[in-house]
C-alpha atoms as a PDB file:
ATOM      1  CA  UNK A   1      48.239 183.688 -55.023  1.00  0.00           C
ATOM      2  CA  UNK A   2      45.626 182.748 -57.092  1.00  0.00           C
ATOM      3  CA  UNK A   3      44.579 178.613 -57.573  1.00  0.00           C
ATOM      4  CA  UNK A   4      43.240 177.516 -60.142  1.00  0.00           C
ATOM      5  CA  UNK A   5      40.734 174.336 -60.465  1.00  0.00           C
ATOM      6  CA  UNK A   6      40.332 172.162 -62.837  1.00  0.00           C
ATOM      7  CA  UNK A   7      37.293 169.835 -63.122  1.00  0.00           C
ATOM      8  CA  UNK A   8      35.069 167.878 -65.499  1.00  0.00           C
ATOM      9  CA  UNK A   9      31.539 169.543 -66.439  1.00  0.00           C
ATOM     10  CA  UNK A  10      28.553 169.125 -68.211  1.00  0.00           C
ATOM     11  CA  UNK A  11      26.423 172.344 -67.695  1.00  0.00           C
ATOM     12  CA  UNK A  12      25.897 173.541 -71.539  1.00  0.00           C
ATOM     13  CA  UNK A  13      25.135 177.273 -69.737  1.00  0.00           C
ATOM     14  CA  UNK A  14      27.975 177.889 -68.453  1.00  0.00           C
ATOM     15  CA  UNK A  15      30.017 176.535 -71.726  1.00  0.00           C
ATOM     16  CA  UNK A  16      27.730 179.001 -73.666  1.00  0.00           C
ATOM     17  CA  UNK A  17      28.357 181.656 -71.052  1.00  0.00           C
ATOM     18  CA  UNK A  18      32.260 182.047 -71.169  1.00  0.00           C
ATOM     19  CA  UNK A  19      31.919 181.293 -74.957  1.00  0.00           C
ATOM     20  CA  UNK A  20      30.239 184.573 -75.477  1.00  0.00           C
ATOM     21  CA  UNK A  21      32.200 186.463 -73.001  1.00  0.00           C
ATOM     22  CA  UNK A  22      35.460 185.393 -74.702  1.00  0.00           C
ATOM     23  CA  UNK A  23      34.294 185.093 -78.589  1.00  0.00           C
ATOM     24  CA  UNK A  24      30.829 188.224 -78.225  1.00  0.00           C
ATOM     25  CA  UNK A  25      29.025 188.063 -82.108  1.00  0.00           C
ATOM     26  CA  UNK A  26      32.094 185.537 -83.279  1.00  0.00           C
ATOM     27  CA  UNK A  27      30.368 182.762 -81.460  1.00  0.00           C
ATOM     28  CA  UNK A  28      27.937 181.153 -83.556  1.00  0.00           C
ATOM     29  CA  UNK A  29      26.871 178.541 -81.758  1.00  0.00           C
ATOM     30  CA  UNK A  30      23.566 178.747 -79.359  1.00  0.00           C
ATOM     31  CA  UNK A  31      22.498 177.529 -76.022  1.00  0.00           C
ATOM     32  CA  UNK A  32      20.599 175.213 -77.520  1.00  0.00           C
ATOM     33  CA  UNK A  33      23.255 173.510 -80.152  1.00  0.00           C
ATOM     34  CA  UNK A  34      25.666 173.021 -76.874  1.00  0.00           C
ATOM     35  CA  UNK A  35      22.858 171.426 -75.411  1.00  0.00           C
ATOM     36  CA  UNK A  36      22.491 168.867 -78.009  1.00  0.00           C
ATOM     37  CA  UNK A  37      26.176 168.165 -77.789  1.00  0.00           C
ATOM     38  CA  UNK A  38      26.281 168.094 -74.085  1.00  0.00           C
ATOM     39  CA  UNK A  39      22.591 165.439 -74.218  1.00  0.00           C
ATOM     40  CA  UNK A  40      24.616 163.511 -76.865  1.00  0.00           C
ATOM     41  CA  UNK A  41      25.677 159.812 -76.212  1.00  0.00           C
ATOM     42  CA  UNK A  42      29.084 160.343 -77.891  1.00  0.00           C
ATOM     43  CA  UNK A  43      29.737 163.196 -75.637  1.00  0.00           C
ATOM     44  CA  UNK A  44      32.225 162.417 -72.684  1.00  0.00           C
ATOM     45  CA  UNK A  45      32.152 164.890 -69.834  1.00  0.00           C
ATOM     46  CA  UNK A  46      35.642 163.919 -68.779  1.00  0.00           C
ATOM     47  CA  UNK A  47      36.465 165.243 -72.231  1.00  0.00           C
ATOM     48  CA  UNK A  48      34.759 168.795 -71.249  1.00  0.00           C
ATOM     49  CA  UNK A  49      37.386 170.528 -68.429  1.00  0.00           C
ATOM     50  CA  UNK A  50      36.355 174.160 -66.687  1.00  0.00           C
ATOM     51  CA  UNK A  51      38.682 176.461 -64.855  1.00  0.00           C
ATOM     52  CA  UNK A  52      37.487 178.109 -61.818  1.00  0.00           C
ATOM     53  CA  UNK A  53      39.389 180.566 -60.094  1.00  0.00           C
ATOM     54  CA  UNK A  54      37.948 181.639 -56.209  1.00  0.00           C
ATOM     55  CA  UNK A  55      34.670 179.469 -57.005  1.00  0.00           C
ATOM     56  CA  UNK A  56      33.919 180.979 -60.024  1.00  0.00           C
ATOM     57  CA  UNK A  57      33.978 180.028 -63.563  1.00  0.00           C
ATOM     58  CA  UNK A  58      37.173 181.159 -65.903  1.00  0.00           C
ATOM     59  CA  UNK A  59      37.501 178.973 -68.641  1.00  0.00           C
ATOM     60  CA  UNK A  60      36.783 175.813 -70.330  1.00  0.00           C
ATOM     61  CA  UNK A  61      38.460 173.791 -72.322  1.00  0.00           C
ATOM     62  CA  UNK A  62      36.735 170.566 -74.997  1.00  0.00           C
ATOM     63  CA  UNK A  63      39.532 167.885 -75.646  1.00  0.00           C
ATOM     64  CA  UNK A  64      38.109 165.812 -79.166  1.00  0.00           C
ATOM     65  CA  UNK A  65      39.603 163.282 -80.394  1.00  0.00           C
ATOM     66  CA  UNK A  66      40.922 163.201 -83.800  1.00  0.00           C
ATOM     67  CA  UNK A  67      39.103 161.561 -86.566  1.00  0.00           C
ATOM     68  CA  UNK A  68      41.836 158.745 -87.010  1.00  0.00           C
ATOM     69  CA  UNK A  69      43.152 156.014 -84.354  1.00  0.00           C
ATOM     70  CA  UNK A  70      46.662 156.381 -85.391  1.00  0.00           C
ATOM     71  CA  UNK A  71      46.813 160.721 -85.012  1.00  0.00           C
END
């Protein structure tokens, strides 16, 4: 059986790692640009979720908010 864990993360390298392994040359953003967004004061970590299966990373997931209170 395989677990899965989910947690809260901020490390911009690892986002930009499994986005290139997932998306290759589709991925347009850089290391750099996720860095921004990661350094930003609207940015909430809680909102930023990775998957780890046997220690290591699998996935991540970015939960925004929609531009509108009431959507």
């Amino acid at each position: 059986m395989v677990m899965i864990e989910v947690k809260t993360f901020r490390d911009p390298e690892i986002w930009y790692n499994i986005l290139k392994r997932c998306f290759g040359d589709l991925e347009k953003r850089t290391l750099d640009e996720l860095r921004a967004v990661v350094d930003s004061p609207s940015f909430d970590p809680k909102n930023l979720l990775l998957a780890e299966v046997e220690g290591s990373p699998a996935g991540c997931l970015w939960i925004r908010r929609l531009p509108k209170e009431d959507r």
